[in-house]
Protein backbone atom coordinates (compact mmCIF):
# COMPACT_ATOMS: atom_id res chain seq x y z
CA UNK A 1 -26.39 -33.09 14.73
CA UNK A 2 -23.69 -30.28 13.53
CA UNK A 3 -25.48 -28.13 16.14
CA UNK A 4 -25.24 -30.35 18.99
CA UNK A 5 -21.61 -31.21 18.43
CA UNK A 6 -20.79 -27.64 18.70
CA UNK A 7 -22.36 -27.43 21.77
CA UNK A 8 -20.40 -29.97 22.91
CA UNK A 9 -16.80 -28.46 21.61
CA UNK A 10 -18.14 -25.53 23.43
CA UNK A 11 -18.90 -26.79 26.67
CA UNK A 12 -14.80 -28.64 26.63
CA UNK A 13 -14.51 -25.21 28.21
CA UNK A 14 -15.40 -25.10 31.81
CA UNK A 15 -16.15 -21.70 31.41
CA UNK A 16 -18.53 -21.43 28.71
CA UNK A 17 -20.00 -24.47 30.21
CA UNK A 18 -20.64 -22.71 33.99
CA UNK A 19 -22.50 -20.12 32.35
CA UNK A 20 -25.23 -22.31 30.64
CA UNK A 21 -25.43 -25.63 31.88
CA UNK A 22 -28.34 -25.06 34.16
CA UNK A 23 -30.25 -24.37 30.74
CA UNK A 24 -29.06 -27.41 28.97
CA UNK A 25 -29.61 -31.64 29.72
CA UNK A 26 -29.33 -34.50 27.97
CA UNK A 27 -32.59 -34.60 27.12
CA UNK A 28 -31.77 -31.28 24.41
CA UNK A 29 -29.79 -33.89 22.40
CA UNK A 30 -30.39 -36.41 20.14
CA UNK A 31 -30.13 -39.89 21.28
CA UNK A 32 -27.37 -41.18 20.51
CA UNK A 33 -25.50 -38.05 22.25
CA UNK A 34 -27.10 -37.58 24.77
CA UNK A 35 -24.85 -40.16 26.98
CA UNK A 36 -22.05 -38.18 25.48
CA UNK A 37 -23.07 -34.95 27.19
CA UNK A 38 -24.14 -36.48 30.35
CA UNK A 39 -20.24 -37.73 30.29
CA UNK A 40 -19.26 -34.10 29.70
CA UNK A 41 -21.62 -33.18 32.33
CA UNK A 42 -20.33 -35.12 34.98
CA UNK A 43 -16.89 -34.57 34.75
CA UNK A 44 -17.40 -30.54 35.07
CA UNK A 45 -19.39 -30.90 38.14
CA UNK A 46 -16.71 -32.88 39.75
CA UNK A 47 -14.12 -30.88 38.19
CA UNK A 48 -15.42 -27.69 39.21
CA UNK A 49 -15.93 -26.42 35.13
CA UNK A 50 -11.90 -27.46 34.02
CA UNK A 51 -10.79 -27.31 30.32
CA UNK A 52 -11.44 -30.79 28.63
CA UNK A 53 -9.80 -31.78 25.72
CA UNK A 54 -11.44 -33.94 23.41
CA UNK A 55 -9.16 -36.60 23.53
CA UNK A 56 -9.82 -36.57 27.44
CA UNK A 57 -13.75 -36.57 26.98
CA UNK A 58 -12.96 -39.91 24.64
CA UNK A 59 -11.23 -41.91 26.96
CA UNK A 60 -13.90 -40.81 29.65
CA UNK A 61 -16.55 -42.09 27.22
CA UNK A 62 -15.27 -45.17 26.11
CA UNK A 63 -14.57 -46.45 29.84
CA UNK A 64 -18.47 -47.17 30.01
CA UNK A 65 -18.05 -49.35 26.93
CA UNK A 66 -20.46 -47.79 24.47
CA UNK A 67 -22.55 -50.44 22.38
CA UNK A 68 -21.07 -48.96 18.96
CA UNK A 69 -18.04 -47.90 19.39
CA UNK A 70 -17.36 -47.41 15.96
CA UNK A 71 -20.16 -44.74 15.50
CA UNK A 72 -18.42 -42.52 18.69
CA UNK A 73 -15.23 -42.83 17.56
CA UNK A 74 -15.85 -40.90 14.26
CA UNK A 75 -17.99 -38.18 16.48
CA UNK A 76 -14.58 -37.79 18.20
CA UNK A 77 -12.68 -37.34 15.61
CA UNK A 78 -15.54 -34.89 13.93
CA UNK A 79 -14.64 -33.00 16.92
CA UNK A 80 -11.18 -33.02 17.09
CA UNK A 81 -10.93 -31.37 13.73
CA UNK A 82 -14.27 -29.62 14.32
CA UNK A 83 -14.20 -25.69 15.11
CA UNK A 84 -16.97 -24.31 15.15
CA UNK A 85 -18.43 -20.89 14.87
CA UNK A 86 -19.03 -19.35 18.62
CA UNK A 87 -21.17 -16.55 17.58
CA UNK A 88 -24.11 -18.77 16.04
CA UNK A 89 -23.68 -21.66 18.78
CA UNK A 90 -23.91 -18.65 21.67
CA UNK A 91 -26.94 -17.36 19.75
CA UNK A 92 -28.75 -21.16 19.94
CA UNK A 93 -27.78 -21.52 23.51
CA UNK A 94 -29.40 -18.40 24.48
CA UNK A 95 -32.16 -19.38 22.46
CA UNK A 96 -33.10 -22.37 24.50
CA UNK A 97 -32.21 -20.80 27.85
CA UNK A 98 -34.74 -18.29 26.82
CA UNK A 99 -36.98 -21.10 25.96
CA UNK A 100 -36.94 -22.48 28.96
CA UNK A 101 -37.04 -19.61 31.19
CA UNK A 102 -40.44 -18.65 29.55
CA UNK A 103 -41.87 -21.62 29.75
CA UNK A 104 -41.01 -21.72 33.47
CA UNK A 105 -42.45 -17.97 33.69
CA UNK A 106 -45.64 -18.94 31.93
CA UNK A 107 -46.15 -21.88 35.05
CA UNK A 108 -45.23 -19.26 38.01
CA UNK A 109 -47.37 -16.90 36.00
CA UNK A 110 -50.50 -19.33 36.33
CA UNK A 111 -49.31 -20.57 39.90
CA UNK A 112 -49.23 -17.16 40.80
CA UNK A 113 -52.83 -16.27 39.31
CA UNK A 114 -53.86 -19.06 41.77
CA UNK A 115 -52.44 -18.36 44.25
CA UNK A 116 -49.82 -20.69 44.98
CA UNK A 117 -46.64 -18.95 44.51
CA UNK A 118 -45.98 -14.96 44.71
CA UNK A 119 -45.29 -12.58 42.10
CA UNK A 120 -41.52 -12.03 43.48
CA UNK A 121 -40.72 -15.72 41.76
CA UNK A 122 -42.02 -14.72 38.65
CA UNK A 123 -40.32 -11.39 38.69
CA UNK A 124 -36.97 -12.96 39.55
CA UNK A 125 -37.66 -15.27 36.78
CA UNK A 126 -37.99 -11.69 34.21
CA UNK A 127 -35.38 -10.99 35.46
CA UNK A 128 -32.98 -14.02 34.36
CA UNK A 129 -33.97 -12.93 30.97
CA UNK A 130 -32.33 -9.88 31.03
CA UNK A 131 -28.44 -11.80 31.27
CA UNK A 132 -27.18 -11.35 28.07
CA UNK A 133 -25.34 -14.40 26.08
CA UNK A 134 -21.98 -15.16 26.58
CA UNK A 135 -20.13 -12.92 24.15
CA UNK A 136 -18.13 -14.64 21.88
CA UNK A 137 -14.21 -14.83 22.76
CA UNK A 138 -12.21 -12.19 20.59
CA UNK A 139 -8.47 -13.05 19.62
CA UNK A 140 -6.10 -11.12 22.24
CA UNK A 141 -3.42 -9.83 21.24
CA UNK A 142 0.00 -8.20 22.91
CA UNK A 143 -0.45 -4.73 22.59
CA UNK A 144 1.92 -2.85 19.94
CA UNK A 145 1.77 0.55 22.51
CA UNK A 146 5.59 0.14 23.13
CA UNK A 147 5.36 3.10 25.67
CA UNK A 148 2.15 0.66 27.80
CA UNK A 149 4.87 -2.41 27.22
CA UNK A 150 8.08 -0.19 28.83
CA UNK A 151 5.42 1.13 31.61
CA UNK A 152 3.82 -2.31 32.56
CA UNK A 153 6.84 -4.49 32.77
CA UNK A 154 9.61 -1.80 33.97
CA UNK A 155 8.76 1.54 35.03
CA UNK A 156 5.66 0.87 36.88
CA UNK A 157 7.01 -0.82 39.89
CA UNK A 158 5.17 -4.03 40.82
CA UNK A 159 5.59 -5.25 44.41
CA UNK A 160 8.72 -4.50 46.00
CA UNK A 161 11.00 -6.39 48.36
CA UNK A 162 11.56 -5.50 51.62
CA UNK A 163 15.74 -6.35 51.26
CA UNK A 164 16.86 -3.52 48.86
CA UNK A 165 19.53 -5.96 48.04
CA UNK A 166 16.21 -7.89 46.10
CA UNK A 167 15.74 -5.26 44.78
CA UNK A 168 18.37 -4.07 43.25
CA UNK A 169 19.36 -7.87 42.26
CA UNK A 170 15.81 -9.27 41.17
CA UNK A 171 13.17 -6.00 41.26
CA UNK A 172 9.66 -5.64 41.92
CA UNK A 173 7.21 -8.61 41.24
CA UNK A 174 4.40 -8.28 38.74
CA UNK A 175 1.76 -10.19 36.91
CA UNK A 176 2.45 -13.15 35.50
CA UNK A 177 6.16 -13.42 37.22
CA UNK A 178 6.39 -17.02 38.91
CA UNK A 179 9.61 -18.00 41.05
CA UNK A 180 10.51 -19.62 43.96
CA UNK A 181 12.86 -20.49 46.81
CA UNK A 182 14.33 -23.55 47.96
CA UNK A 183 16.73 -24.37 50.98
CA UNK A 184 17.60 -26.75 53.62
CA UNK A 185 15.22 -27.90 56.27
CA UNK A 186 15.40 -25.23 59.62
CA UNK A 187 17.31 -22.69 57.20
CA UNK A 188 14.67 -19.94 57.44
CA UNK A 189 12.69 -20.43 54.72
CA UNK A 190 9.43 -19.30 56.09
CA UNK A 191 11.05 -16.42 58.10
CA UNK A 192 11.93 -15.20 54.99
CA UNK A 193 8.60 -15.47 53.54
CA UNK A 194 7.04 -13.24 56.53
CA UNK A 195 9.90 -10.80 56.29
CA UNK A 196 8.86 -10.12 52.52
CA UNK A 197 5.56 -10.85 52.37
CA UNK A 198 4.33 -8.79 55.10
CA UNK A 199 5.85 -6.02 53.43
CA UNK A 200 4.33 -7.20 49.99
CA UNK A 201 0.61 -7.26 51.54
CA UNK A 202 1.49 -3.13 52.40
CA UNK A 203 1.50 -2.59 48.85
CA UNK A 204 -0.94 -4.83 47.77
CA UNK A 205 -4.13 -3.77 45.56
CA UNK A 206 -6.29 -7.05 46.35
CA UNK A 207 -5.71 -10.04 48.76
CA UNK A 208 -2.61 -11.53 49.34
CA UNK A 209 -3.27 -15.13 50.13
CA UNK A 210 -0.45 -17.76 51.96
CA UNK A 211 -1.15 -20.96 51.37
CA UNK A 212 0.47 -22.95 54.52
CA UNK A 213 0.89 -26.43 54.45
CA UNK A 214 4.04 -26.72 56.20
CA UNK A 215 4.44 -25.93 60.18
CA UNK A 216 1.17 -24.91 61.68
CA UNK A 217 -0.79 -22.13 60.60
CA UNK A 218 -1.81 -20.00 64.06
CA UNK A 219 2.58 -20.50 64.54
CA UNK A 220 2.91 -18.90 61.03
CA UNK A 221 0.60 -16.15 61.49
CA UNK A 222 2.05 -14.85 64.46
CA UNK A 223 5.56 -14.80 62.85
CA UNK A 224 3.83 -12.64 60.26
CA UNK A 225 2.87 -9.96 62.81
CA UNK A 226 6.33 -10.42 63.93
CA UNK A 227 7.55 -9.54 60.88
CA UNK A 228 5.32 -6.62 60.34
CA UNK A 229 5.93 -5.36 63.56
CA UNK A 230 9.86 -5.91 63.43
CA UNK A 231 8.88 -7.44 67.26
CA UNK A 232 10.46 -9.81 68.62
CA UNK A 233 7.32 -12.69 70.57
CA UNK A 234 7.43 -10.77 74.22
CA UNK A 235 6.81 -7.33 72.79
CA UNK A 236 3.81 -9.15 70.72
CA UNK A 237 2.50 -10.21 74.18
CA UNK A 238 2.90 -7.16 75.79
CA UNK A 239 0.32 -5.39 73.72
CA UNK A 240 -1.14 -8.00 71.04
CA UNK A 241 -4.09 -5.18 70.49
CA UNK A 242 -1.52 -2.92 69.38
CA UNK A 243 0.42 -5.13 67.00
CA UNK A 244 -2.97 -6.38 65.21
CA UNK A 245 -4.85 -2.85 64.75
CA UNK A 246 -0.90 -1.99 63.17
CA UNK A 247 -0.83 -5.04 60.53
CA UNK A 248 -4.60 -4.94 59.97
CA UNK A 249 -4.21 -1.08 58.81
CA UNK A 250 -1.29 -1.49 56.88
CA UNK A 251 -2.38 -4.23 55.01
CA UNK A 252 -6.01 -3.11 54.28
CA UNK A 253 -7.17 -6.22 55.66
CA UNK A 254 -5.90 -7.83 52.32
CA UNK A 255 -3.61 -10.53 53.84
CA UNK A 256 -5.27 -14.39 54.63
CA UNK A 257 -3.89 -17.09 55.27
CA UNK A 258 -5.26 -20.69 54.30
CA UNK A 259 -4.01 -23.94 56.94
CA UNK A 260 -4.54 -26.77 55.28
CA UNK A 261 -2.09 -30.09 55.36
CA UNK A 262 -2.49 -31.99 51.44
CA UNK A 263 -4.76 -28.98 50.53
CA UNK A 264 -5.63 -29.74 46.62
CA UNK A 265 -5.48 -28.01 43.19
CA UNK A 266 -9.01 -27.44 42.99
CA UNK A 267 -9.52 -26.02 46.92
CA UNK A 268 -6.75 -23.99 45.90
CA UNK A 269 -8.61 -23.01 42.36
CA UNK A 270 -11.72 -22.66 44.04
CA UNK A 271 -10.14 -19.65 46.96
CA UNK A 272 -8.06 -17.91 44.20
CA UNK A 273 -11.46 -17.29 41.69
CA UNK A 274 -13.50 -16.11 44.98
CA UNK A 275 -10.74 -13.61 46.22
CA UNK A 276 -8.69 -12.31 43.48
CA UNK A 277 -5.66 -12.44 44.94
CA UNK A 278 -2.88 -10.16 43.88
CA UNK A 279 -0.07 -11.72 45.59
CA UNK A 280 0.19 -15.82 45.91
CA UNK A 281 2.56 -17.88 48.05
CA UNK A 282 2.67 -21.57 48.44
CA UNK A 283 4.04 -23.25 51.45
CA UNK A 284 5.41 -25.63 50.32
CA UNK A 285 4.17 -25.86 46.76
CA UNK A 286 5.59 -29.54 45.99
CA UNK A 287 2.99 -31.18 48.68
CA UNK A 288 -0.40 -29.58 46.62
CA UNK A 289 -2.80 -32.58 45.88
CA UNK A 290 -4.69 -33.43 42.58
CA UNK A 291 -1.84 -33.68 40.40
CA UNK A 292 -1.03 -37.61 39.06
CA UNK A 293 1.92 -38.70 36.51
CA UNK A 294 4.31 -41.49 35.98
CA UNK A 295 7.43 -40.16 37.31
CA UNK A 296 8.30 -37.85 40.56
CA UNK A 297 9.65 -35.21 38.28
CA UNK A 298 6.77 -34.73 36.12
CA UNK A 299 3.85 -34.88 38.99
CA UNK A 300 6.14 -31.91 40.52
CA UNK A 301 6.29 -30.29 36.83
CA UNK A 302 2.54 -29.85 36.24
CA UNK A 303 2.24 -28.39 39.60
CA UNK A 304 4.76 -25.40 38.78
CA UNK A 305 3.25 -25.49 35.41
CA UNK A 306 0.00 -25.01 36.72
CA UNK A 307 1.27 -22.28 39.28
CA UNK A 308 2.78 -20.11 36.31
CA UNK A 309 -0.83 -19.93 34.76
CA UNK A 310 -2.22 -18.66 38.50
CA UNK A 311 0.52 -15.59 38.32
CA UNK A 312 -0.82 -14.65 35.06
CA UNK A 313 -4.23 -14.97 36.10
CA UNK A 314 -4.02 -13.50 39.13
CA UNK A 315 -1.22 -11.74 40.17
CA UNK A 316 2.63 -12.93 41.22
CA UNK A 317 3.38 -16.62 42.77
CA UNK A 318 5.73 -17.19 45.30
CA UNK A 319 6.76 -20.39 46.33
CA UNK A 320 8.56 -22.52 48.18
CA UNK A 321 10.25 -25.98 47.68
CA UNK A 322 13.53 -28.45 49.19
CA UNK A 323 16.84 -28.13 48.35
CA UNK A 324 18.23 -32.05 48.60
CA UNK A 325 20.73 -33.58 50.67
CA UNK A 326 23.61 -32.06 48.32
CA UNK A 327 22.76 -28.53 49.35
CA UNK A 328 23.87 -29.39 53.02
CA UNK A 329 26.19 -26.60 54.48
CA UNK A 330 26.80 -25.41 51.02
CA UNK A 331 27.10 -21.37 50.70
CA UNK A 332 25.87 -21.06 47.07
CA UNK A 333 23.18 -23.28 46.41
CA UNK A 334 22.35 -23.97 42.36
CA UNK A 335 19.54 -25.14 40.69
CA UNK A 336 21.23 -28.60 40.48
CA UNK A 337 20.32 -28.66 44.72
CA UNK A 338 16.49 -28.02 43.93
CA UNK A 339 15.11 -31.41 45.62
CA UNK A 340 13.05 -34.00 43.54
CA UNK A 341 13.91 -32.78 40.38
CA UNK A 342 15.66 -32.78 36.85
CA UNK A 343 14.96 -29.35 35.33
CA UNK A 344 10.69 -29.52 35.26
CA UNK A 345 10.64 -27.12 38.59
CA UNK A 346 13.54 -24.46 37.26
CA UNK A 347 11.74 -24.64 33.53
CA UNK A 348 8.70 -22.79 34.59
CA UNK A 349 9.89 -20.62 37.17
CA UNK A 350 10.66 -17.01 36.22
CA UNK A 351 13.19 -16.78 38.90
CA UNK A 352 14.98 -18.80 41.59
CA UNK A 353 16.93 -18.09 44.38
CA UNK A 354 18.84 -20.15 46.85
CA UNK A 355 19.26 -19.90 50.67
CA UNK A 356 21.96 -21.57 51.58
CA UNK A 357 23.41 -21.86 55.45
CA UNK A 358 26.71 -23.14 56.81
CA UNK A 359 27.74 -24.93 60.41
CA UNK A 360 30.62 -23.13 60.96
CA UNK A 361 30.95 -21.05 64.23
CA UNK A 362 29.65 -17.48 63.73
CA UNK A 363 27.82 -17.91 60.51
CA UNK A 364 24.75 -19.12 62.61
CA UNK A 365 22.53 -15.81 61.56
CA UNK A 366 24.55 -15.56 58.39
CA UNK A 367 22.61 -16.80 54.72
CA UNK A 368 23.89 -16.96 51.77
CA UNK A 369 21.49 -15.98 48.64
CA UNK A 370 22.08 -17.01 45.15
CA UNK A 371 19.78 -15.96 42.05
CA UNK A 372 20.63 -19.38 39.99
CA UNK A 373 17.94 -17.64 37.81
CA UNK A 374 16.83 -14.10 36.74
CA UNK A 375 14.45 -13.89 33.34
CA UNK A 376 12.44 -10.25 35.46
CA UNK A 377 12.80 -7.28 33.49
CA UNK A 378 13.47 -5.61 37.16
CA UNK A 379 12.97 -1.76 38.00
CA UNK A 380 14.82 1.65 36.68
CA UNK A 381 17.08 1.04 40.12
CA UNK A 382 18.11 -2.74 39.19
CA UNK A 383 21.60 -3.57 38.87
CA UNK A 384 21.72 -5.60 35.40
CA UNK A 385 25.10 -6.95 36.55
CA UNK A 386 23.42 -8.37 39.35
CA UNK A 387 20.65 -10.37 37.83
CA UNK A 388 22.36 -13.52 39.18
CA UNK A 389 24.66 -12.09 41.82
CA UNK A 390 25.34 -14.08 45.00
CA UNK A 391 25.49 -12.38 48.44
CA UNK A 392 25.03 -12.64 52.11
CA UNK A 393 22.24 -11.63 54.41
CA UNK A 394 21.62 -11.47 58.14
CA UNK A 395 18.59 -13.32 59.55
CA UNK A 396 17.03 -12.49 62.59
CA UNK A 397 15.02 -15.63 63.78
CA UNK A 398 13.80 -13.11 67.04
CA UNK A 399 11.75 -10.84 65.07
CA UNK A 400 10.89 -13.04 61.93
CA UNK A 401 12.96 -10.73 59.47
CA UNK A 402 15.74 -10.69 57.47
CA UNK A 403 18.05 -7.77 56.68
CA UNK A 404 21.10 -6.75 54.26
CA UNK A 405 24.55 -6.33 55.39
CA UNK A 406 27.47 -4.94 53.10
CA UNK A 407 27.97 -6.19 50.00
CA UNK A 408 29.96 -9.27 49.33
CA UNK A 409 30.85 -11.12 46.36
CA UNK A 410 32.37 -13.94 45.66
C-alpha cells in the first residue's frame, strides 16, 4: 500500500496530478483506497488541479462517513508525516501510463488491421509515449550571483510609471511586487489606472490583463484609449480608426481586458495560466468570488494573499480597493482609511498609496498622493527620501490622465 499512498501525497498537488490523472482510476488501487482517490479525484476536477493539504483531503473524506473510520484515520496521519520519494513514485506512474497506452495501441493496432479505425489513431497513440515523466521537483534556491540580485531587483528597470513623480517616489514595478490603491468613491481611481497602465502595456513583454469588475467594461476601455491617446472623447470620435491602429501598435496587441461583475478566483486562475500575463490589475480586487472565512477581514486577507502569489507567478499586481467613510475630504489618506480592514490588506501588499481629494473650491482637479507604504527596492533615479513622501497631482478627468505639478510637501 506504501506505493499507493505516495501516489496519493503526490497527486495533493494539482500539478503533478494534471499531468497523469488521465492514466490513473480508482480501479489502480487497492480497495480500501480506492474511495480515497476517487475523493481526491473529484475535488481536482472541480477545483481545476489546486494544492490539497492532507488535512483538507480528511475532512473531505470523512463527510461521506466511511464504515471504519478508525482504519482512515491512521492512513491520514501515515500521510501527514509521510514524504515520500518523487523520483521512484514518477518512475511507477510512468510505468502504468505506459501500460496503459500499449495496451490501448495493441487494440487500435488490431482495429486498424481490420479495418475499423485508421493508422493516424494508432500513430497518435506512439506518439503519447514519447512524453517523458514528470521530472522530479529540485530544491530552488535564491541565487548567491550578487551582481544577477543588484541587476534583477534595481538596475534593470521593471515597468515604469507614467508620473515621474512615481517614479522617483516608488520606481519601476517588477516580478513578484504586489500593491495597491485605495480612495474615495468618484475620486479617480480608475482614471488613474488608464493613465498608468496604458503606459505600462507600452513596455510590456507579455499580456497585460485588467480585470474590471467595477463600472462597465466597453466605458473602461475607451478611457484606456483616452489615456493612450492623451484625447480627450470628441477627438476619439473624430477618427476612432486612428486612435485604435495607435494603441494597438504601441501595445503589441498585449493589453485585454476581462468584464465580468463577481468574476471568481478560479476564472481568474484559469485566464492568468492561458495568457501569461506580465502586468495584472484588479478592479476592484475586494469583490473577487471563491474566497470564504469567518470574519470580513480575513475573507479580504486571503484574497490579497492569494494576489501576492499571482505577482510572483506571473508578473506585477495592481489593484484597487475603498478607502472608508474616514478618508472623506481628507488630503493624506493612511493605511488606517483602507476600507473593510484591520491590517490583513496592508500586510501583503508591497506598496500602498493613497488618493485622497478635498471639496474645497479650486482643488476640484487637485489629488493628493500618499505612499503609507514603500518595501520596492526602486530604480538608480529613486529618491530614497521619498519612499513615503506625500504630494499633489493634477487629474485630468477629459483625457483620462493624470499629470505632476511642482513639488509640494507637507
Amino acid at each position: 500500500m506504501q506505493a499507493e499512498l505516495s501516489i496519493i501525497k503526490l497527486f495533493l498537488d494539482g500539478e503533478v496530478w494534471k499531468q497523469h490523472n488521465s492514466y490513473i482510476d480508482a480501479s489502480d488501487f487497492p480497495e480500501d483506497l480506492q474511495l480515497l482517490y476517487r475523493t481526491l479525484d473529484s475535488y481536482h476536477k472541480i477545483n481545476e488541479g489546486e494544492k490539497l493539504h492532507v488535512l483538507d483531503l480528511a475532512n473531505l473524506f470523512m463527510a461521506n462517513s466511511p464504515k471504519d473510520k478508525e482504519f482512515y484515520e491512521g492512513v491520514f496521519s501515515t500521510l501527514e508525516v509521510y514524504e515520500p520519494k518523487q523520483e521512484p513514485v514518477l518512475k511507477l506512474l510512468h510505468s502504468i501510463k505506459t501500460k496503459k497506452i500499449l495496451r490501448d495501441i495493441s487494440i487500435k493496432s488490431y482495429e486498424a488491421a481490420e479495418g475499423k479505425t485508421s493508422l493516424d489513431s494508432v500513430l497518435e497513440l506512439l506518439k503519447t509515449l514519447e512524453i517523458p515523466a514528470v521530472e522530479a521537483v529540485e530544491d530552488e534556491f535564491v541565487t548567491d550571483d550578487l551582481a544577477e540580485l543588484i541587476n534583477d531587483i534595481y538596475t534593470a528597470p521593471g515597468l515604469r510609471w507614467r508620473l515621474s513623480s512615481l517614479n522617483s517616489h516608488l520606481g519601476s514595478l517588477r516580478k513578484g511586487d504586489f500593491g495597491f490603491i485605495f480612495a474615495r468613491p468618484e475620486t479617480g481611481k480608475t482614471t488613474f489606472l488608464a493613465s498608468e497602465v496604458s503606459f505600462m502595456a507600452e513596455q510590456a513583454k507579455g499580456p497585460v490583463i485588467w480585470f474590471n469588475n467595477e463600472e462597465g467594461g466597453k466605458k473602461v476601455k475607451a478611457r484606456i484609449y483616452q489615456a493612450s491617446s492623451a484625447a480627450t472623447l470628441t477627438e476619439l470620435l473624430a477618427d476612432p480608426q486612428k486612435h485604435q491602429q495607435k494603441f494597438i501598435e504601441s501595445t503589441n496587441s498585449f493589453f485585454k481586458l476581462k468584464d465580468k461583475a463577481g468574476i471568481t478566483k478560479k476564472e481568474i486562475e484559469s485566464i492568468c495560466r492561458k495568457w501569461n500575463p506580465a502586468l495584472i490589475i484588479f478592479d476592484q480586487i475586494d469583490k473577487i468570488g471563491g474566497f470564504d472565512a469567518d470574519r470580513e477581514d480575513l475573507r479580504l486577507g486571503a484574497i490579497y494573499i492569494w494576489a501576492r502569489a499571482l505577482a510572483k507567478k506571473y508578473g506585477p499586481v495592481i489593484a484597487v480597493c475603498q478607502a472608508d467613510g474616514s478618508g472623506e475630504g481628507v488630503r493624506w489618506l493612511t493605511m488606517a482609511n483602507v476600507a473593510n480592514a484591520k491590517t490583513s490588506k496592508q500586510a501583503e501588499a508591497d506598496w500602498i498609496l493613497g488618493i485622497g481629494a478635498i471639496p474645497d473650491a479650486g482643488y476640484e482637479n487637485i489629488r493628493f498622493f500618499h505612499l503609507s507604504k514603500n518595501k520596492l527596492t526602486g530604480d538608480p533615479d529613486t529618491v530614497t527620501t521619498e519612499r513615503h513622501g506625500k504630494w499633489q497631482v493634477i487629474i485630468k478627468p477629459e483625457i483620462a490622465r493624470y499629470a505632476d505639478i511642482k513639488a509640494y510637501k507637507e
